[in-house]
PDB file of N, CA and C in Angstrom:
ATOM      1  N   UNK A   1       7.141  -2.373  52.103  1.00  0.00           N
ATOM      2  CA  UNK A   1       7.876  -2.984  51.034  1.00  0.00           C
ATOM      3  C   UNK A   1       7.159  -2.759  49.699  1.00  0.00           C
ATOM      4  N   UNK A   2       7.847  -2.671  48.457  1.00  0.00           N
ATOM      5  CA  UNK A   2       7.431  -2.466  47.294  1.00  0.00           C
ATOM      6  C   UNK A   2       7.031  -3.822  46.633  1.00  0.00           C
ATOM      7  N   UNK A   3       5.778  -3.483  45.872  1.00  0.00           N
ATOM      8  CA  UNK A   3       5.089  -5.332  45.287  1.00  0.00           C
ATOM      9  C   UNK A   3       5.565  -4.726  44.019  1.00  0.00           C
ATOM     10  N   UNK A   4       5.900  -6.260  43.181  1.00  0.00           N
ATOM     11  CA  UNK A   4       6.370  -6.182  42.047  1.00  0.00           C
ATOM     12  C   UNK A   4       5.325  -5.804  40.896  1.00  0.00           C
ATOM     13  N   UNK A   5       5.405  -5.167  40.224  1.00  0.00           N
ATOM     14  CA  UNK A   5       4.126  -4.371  39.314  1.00  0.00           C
ATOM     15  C   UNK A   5       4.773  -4.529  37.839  1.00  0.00           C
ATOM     16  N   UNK A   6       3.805  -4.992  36.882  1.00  0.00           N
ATOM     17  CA  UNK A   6       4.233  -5.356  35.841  1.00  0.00           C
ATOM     18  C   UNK A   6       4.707  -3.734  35.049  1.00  0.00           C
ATOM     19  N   UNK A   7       5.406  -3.623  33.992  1.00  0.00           N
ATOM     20  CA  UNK A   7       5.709  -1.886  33.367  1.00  0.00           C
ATOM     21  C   UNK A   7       4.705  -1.405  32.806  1.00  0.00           C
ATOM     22  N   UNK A   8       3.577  -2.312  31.927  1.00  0.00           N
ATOM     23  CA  UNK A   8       2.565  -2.351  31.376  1.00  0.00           C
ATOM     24  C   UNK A   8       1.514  -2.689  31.633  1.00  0.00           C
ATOM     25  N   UNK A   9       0.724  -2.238  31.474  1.00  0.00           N
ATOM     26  CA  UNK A   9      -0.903  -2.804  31.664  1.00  0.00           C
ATOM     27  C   UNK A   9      -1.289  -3.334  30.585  1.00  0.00           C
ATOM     28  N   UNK A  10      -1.258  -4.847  30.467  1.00  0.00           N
ATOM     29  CA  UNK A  10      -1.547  -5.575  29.079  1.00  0.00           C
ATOM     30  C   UNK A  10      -3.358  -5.887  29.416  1.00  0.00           C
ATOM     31  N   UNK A  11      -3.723  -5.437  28.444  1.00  0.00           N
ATOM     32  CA  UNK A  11      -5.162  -5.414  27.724  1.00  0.00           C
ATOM     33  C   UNK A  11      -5.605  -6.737  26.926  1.00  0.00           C
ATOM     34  N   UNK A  12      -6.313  -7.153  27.107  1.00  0.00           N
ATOM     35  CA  UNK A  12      -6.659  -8.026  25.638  1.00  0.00           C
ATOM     36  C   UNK A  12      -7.598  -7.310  24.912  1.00  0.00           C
ATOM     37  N   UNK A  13      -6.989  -7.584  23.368  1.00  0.00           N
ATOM     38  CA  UNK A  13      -7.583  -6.348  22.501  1.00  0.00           C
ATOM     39  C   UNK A  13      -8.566  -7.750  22.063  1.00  0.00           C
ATOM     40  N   UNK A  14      -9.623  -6.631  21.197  1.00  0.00           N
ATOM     41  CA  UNK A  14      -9.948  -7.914  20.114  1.00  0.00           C
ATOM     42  C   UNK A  14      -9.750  -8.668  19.479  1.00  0.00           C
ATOM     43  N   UNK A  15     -10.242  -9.380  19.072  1.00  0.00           N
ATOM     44  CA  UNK A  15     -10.193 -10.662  17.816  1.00  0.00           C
ATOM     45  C   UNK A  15      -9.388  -9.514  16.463  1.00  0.00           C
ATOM     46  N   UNK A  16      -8.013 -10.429  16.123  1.00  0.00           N
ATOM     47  CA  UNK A  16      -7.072  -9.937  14.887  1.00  0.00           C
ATOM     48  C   UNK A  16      -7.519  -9.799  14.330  1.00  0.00           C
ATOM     49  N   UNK A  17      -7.406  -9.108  13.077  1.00  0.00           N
ATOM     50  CA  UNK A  17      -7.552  -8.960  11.852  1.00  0.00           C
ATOM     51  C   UNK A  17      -7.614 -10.315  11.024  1.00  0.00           C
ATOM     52  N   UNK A  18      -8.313 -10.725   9.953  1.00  0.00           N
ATOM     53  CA  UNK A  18      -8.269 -11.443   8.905  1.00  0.00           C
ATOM     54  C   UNK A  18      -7.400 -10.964   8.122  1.00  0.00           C
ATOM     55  N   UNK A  19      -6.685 -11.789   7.025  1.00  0.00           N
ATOM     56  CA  UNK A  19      -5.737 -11.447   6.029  1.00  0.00           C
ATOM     57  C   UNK A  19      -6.358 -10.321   5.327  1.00  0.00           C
ATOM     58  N   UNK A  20      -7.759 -10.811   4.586  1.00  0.00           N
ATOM     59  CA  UNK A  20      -8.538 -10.140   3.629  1.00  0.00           C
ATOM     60  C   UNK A  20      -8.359  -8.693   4.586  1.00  0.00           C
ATOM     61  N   UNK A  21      -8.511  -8.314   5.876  1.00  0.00           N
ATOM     62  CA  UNK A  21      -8.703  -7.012   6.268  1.00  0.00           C
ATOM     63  C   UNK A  21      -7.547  -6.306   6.175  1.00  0.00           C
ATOM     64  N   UNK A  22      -6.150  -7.576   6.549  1.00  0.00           N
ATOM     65  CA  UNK A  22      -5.563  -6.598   6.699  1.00  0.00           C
ATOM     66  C   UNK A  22      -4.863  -6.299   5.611  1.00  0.00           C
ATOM     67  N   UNK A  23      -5.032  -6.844   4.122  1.00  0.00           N
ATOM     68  CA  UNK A  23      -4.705  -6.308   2.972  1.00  0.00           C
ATOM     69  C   UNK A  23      -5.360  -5.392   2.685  1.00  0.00           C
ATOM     70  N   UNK A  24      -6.813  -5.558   2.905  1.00  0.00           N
ATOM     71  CA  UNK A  24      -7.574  -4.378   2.686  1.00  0.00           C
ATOM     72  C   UNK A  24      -6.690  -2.778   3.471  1.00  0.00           C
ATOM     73  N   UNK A  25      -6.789  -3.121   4.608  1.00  0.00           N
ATOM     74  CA  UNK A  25      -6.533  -1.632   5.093  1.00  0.00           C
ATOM     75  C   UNK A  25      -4.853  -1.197   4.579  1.00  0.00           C
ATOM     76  N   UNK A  26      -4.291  -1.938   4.419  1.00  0.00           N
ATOM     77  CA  UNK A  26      -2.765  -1.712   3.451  1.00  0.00           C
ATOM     78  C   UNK A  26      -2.663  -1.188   2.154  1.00  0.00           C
ATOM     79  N   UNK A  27      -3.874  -1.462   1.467  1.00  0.00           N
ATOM     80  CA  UNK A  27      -4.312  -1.028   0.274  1.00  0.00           C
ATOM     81  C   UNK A  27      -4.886   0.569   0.509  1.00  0.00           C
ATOM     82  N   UNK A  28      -5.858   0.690   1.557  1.00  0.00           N
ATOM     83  CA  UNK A  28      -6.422   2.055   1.844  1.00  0.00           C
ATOM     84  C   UNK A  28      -5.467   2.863   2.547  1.00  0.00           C
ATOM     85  N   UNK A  29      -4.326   2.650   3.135  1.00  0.00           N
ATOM     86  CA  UNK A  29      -3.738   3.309   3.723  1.00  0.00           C
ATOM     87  C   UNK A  29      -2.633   3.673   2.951  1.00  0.00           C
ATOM     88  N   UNK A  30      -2.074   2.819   1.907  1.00  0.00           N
ATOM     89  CA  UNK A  30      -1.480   3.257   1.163  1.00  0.00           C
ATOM     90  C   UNK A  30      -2.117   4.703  -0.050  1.00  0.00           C
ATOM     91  N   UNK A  31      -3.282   4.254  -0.510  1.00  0.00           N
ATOM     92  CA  UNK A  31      -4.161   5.274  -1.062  1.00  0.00           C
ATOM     93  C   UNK A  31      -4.165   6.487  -0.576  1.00  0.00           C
ATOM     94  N   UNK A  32      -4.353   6.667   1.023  1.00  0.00           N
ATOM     95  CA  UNK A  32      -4.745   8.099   1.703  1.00  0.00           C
ATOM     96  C   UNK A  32      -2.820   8.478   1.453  1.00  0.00           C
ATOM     97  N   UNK A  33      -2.119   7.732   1.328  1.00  0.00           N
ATOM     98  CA  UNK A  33      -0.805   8.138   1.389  1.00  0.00           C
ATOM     99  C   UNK A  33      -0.046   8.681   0.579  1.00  0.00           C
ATOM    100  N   UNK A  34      -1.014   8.370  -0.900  1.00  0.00           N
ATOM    101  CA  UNK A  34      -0.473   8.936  -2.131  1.00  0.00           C
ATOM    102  C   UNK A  34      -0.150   7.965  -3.044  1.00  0.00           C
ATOM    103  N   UNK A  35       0.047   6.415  -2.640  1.00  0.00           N
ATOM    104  CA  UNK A  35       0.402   5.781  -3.635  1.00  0.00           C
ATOM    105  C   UNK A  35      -0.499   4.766  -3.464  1.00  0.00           C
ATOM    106  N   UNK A  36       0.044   3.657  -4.705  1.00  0.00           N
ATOM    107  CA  UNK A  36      -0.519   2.759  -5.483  1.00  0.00           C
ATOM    108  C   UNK A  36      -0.072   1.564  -4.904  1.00  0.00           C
ATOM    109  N   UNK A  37      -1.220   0.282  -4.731  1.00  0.00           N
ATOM    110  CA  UNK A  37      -0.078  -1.005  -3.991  1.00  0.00           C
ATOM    111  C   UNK A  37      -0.216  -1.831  -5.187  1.00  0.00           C
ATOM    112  N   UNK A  38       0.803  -2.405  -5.853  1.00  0.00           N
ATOM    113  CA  UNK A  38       0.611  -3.345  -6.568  1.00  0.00           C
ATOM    114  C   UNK A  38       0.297  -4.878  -6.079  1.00  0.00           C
ATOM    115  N   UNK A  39      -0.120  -5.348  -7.103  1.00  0.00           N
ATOM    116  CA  UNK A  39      -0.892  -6.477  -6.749  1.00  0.00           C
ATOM    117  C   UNK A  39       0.286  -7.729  -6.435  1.00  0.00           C
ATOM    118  N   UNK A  40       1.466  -7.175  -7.334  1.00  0.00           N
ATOM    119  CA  UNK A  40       2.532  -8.621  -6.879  1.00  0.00           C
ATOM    120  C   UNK A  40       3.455  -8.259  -5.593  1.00  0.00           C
ATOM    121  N   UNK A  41       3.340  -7.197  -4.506  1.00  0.00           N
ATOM    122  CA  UNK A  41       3.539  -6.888  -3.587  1.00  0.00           C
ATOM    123  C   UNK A  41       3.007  -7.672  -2.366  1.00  0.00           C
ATOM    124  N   UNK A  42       1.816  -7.924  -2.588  1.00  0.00           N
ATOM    125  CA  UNK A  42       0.479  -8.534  -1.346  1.00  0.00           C
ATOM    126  C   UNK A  42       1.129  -9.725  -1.149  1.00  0.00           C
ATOM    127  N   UNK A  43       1.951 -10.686  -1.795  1.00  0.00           N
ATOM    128  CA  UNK A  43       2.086 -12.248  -1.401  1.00  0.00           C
ATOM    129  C   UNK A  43       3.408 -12.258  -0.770  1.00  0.00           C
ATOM    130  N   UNK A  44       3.737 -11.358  -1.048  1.00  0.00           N
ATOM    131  CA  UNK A  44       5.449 -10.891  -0.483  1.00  0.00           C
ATOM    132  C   UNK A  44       5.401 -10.667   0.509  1.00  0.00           C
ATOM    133  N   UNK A  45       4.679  -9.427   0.936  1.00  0.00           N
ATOM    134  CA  UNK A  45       4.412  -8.293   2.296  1.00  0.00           C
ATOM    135  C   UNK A  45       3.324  -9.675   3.713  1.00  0.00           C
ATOM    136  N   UNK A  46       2.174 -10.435   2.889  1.00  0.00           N
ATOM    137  CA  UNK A  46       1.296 -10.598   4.213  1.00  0.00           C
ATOM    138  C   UNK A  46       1.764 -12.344   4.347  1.00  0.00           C
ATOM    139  N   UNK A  47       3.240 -12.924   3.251  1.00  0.00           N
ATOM    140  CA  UNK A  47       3.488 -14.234   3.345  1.00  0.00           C
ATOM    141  C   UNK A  47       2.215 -15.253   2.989  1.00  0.00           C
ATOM    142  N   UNK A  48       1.428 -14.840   1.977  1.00  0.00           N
ATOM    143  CA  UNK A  48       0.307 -15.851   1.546  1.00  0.00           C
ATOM    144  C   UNK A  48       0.836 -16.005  -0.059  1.00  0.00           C
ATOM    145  N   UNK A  49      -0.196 -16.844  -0.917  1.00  0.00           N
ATOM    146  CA  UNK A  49       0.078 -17.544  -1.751  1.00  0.00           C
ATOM    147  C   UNK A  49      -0.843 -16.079  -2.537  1.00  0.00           C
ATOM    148  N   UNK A  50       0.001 -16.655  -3.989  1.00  0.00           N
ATOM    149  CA  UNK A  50      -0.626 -15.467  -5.209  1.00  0.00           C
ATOM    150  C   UNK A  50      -1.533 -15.757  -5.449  1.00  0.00           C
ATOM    151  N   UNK A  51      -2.350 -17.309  -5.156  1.00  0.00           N
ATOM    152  CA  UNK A  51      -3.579 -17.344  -5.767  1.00  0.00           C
ATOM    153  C   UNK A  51      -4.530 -16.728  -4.879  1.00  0.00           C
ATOM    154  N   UNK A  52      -4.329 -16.895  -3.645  1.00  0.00           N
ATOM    155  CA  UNK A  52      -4.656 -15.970  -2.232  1.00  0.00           C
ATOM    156  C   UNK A  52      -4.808 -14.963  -2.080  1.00  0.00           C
ATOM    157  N   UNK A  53      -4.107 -13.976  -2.673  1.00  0.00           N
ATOM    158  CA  UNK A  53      -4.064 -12.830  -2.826  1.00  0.00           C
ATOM    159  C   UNK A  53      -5.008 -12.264  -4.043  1.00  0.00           C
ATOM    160  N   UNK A  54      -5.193 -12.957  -5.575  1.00  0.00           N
ATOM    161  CA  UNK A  54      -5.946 -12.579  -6.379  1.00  0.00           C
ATOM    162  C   UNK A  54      -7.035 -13.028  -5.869  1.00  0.00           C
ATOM    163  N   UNK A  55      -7.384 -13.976  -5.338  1.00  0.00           N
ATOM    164  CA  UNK A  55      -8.915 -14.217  -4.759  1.00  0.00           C
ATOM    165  C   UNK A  55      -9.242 -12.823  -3.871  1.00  0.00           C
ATOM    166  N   UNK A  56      -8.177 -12.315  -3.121  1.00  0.00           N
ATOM    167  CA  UNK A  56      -8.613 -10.963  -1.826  1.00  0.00           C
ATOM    168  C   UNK A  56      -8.746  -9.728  -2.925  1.00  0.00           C
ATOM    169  N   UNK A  57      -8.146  -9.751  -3.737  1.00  0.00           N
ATOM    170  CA  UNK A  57      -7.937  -8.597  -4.693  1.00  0.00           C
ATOM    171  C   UNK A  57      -9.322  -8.472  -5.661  1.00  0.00           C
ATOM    172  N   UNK A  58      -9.554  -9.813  -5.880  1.00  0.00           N
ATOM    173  CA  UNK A  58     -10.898  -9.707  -6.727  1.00  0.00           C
ATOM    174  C   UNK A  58     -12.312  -9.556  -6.143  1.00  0.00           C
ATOM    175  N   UNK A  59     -12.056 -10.093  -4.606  1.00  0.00           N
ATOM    176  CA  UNK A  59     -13.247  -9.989  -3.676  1.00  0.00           C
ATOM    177  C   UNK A  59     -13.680  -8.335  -3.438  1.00  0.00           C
ATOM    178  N   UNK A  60     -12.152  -7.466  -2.905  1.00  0.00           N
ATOM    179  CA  UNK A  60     -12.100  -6.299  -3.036  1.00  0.00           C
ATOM    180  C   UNK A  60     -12.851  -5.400  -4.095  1.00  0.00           C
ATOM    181  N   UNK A  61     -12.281  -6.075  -5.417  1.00  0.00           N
ATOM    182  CA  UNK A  61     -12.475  -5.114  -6.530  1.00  0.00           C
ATOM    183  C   UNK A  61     -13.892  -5.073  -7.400  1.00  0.00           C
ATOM    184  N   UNK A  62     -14.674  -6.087  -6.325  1.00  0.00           N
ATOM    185  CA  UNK A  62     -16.096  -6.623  -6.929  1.00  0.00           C
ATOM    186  C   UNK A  62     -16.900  -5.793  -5.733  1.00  0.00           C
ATOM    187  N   UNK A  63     -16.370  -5.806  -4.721  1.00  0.00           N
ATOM    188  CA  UNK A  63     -16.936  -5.087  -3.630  1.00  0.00           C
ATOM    189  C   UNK A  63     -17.404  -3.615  -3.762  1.00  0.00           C
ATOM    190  N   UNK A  64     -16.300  -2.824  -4.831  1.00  0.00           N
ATOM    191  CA  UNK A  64     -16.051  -1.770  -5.157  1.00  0.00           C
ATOM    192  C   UNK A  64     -15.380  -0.923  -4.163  1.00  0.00           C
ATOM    193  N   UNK A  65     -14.815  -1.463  -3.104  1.00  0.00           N
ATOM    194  CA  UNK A  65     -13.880  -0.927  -1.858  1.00  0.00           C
ATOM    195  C   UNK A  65     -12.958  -0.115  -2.626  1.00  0.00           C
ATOM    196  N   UNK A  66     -12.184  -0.747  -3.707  1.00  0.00           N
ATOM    197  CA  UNK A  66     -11.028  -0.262  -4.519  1.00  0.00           C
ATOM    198  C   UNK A  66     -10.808  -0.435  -5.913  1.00  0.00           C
ATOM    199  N   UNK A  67      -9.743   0.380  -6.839  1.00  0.00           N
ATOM    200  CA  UNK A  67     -10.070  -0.008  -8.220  1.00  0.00           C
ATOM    201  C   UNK A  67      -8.584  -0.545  -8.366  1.00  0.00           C
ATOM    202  N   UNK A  68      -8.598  -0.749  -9.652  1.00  0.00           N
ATOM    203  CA  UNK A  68      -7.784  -0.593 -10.360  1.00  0.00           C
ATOM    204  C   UNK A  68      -7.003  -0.542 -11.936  1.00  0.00           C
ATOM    205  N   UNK A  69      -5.587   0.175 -11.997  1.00  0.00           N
ATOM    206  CA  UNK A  69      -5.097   0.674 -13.021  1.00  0.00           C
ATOM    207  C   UNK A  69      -3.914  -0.355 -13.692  1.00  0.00           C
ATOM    208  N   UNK A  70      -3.407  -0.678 -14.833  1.00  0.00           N
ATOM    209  CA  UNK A  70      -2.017  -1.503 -15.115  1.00  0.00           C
ATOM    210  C   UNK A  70      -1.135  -0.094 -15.523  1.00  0.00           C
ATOM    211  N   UNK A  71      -0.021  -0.920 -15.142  1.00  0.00           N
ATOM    212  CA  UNK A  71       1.325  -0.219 -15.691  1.00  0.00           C
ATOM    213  C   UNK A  71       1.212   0.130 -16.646  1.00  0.00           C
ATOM    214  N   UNK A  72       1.557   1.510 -17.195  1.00  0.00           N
ATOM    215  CA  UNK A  72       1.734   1.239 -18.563  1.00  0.00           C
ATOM    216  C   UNK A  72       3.559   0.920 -19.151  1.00  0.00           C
ATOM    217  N   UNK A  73       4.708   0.407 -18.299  1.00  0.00           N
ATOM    218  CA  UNK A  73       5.650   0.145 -18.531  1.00  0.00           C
ATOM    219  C   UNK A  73       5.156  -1.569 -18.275  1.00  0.00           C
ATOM    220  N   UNK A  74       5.197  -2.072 -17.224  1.00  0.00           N
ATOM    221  CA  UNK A  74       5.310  -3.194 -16.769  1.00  0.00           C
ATOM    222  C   UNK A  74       4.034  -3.920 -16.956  1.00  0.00           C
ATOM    223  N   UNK A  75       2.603  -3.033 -17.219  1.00  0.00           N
ATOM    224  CA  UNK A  75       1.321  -4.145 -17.562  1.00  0.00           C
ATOM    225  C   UNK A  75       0.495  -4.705 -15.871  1.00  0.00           C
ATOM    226  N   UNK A  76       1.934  -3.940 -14.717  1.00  0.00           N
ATOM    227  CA  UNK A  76       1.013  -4.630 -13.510  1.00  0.00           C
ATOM    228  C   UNK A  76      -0.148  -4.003 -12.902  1.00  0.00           C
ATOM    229  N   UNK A  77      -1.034  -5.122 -11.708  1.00  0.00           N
ATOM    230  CA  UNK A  77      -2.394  -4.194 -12.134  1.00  0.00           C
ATOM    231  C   UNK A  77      -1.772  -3.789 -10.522  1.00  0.00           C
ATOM    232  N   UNK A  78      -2.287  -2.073 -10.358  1.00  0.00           N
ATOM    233  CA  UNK A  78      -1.710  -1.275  -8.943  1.00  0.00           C
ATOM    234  C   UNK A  78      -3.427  -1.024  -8.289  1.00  0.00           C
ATOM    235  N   UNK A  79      -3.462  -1.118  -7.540  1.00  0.00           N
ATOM    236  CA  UNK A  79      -4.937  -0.714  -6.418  1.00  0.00           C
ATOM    237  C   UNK A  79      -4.655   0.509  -5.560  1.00  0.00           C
ATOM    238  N   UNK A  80      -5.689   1.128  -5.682  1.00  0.00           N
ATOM    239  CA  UNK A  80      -6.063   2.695  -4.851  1.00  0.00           C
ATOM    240  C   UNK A  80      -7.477   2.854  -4.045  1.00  0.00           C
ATOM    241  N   UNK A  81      -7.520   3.047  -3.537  1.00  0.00           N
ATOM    242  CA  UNK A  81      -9.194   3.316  -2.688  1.00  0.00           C
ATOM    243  C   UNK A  81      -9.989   3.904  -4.051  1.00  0.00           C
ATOM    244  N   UNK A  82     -11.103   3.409  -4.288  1.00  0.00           N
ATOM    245  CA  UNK A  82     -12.417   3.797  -4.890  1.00  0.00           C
ATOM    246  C   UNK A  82     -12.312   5.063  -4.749  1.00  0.00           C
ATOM    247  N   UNK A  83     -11.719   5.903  -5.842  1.00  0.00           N
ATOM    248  CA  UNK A  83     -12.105   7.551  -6.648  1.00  0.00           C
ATOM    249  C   UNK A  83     -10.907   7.962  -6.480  1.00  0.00           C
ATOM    250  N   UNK A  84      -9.349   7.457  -6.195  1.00  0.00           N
ATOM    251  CA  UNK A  84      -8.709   7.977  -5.767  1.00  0.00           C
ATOM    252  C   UNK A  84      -7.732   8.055  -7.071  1.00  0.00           C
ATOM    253  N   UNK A  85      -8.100   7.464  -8.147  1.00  0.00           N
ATOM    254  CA  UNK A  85      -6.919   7.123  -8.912  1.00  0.00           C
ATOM    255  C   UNK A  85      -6.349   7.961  -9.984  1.00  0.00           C
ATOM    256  N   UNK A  86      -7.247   8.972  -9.866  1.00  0.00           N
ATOM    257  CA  UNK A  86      -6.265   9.939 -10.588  1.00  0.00           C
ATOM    258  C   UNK A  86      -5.418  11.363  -9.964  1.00  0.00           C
ATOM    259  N   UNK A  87      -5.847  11.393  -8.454  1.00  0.00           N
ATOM    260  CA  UNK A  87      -4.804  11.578  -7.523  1.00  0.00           C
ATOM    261  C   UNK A  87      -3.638  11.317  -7.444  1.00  0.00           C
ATOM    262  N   UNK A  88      -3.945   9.884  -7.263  1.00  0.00           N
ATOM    263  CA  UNK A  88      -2.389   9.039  -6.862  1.00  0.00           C
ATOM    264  C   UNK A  88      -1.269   9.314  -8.437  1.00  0.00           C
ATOM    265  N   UNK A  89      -2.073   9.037  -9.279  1.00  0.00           N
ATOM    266  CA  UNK A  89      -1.474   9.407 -10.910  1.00  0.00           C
ATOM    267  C   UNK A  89      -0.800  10.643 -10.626  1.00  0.00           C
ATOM    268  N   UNK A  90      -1.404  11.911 -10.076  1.00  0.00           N
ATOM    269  CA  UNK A  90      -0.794  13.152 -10.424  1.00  0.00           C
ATOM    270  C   UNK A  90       0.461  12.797  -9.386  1.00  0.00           C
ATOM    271  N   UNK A  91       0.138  12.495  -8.058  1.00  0.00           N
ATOM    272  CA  UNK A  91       1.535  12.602  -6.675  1.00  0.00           C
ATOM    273  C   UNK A  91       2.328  11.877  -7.404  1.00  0.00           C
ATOM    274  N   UNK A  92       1.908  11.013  -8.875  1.00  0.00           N
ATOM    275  CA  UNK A  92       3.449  10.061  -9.000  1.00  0.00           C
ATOM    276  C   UNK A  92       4.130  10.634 -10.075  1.00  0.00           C
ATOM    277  N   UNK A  93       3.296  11.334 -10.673  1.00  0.00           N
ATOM    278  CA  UNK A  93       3.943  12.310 -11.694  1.00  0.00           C
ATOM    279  C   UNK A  93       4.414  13.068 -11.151  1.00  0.00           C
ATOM    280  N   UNK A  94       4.194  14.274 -10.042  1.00  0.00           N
ATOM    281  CA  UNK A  94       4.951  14.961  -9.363  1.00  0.00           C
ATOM    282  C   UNK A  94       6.324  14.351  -8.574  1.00  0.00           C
ATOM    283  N   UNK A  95       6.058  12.966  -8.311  1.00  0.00           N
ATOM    284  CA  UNK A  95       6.893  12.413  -7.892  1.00  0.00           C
ATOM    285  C   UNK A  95       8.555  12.166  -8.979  1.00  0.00           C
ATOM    286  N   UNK A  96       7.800  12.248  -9.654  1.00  0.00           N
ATOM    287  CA  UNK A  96       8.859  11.536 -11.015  1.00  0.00           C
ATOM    288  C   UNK A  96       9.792  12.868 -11.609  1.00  0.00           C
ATOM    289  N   UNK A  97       8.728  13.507 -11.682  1.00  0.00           N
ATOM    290  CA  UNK A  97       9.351  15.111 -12.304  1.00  0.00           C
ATOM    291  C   UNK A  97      10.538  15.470 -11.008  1.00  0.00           C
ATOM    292  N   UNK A  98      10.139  15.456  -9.824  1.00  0.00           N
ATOM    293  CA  UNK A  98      11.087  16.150  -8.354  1.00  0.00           C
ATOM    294  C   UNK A  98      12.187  15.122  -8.724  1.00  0.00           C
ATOM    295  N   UNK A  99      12.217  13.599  -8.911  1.00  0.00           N
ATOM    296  CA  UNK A  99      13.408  12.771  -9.228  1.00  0.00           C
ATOM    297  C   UNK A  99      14.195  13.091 -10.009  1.00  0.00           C
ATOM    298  N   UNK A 100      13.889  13.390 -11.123  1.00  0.00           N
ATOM    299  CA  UNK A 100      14.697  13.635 -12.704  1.00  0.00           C
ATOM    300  C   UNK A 100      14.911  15.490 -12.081  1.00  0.00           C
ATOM    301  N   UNK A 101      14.525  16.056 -11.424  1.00  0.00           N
ATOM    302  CA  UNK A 101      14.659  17.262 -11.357  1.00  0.00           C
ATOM    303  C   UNK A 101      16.204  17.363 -10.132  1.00  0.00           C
ATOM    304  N   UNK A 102      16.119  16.274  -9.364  1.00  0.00           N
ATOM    305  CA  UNK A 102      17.006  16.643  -8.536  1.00  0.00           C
ATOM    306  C   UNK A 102      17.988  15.233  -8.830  1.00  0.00           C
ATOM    307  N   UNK A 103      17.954  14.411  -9.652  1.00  0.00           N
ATOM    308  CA  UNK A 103      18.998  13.886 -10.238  1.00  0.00           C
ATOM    309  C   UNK A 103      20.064  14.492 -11.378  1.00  0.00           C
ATOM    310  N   UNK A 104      18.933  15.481 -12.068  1.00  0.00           N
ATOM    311  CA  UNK A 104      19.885  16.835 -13.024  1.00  0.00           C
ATOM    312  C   UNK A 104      20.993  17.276 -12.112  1.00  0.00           C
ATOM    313  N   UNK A 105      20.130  18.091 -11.006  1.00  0.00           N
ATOM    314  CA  UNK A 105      21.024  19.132 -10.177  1.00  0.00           C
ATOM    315  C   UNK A 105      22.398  18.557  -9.866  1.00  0.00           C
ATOM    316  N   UNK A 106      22.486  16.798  -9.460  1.00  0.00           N
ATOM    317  CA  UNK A 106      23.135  16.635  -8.891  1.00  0.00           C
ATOM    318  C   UNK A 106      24.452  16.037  -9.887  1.00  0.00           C
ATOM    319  N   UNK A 107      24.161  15.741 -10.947  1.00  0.00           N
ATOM    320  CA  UNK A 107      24.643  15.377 -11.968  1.00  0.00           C
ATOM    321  C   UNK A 107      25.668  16.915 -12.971  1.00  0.00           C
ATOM    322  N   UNK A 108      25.118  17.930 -12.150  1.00  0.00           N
ATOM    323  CA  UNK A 108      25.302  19.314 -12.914  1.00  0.00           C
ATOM    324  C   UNK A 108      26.387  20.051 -11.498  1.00  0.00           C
ATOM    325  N   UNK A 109      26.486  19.050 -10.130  1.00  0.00           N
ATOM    326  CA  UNK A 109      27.450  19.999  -9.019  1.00  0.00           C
ATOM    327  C   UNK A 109      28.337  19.104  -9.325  1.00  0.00           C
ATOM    328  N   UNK A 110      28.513  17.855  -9.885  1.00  0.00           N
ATOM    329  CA  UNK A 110      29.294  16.797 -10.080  1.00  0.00           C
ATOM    330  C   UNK A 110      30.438  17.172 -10.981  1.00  0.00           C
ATOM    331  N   UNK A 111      29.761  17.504 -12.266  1.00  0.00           N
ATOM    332  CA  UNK A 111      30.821  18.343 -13.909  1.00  0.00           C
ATOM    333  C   UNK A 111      31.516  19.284 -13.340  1.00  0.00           C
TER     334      UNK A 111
END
């Protein structure tokens, strides 16, 4: 006869993440990704309080883990991994130019 066998082999992993980590690695993973996380994103995305979040942001940014840049439309401050930030600047400029480049095109099969 066949014994009932679970589908999975459940593991116990380690001890979770802390908030502080796992903003941290959201911040760095966004960085290796090309972009920028803004800072009024974090209270939204991990459900903590804004003052919560500028305390993790400033712990970060004293640490020197990560920097950061403000908008120059909006004034907000955006975080990138430590040396990354004029990278992420160029992918968003490239980013911006491919938008307006293929919002023309499409604006020009339309007429």
């Amino acid at each position: 006869m066949s014994q009932n066998r679970p589908h999975r082999r459940f593991s116990k992993k380690g001890p979770s993440l802390t908030t502080e980590q796992k903003v941290e690695t959201f911040i760095l993973r966004n960085s290796e990704n090309g972009y920028f996380t803004k800072v009024s994103t974090i209270p939204y995305k991990f459900e903590i309080s804004e003052s919560k979040a500028w305390d993790i942001v400033g712990e970060l940014l004293s640490n020197g883990k990560i920097e950061s840049i403000h908008d120059e439309i909006s004034g907000e401050m955006k975080l990138c991994k430590n040396g990354q930030t004029y990278s992420i600047m160029n992918n968003e400029q490239k980013r911006k130019k491919q938008n307006t480049k293929n919002f023309k095109n499409k604006n020009k099969k339309v007429d």
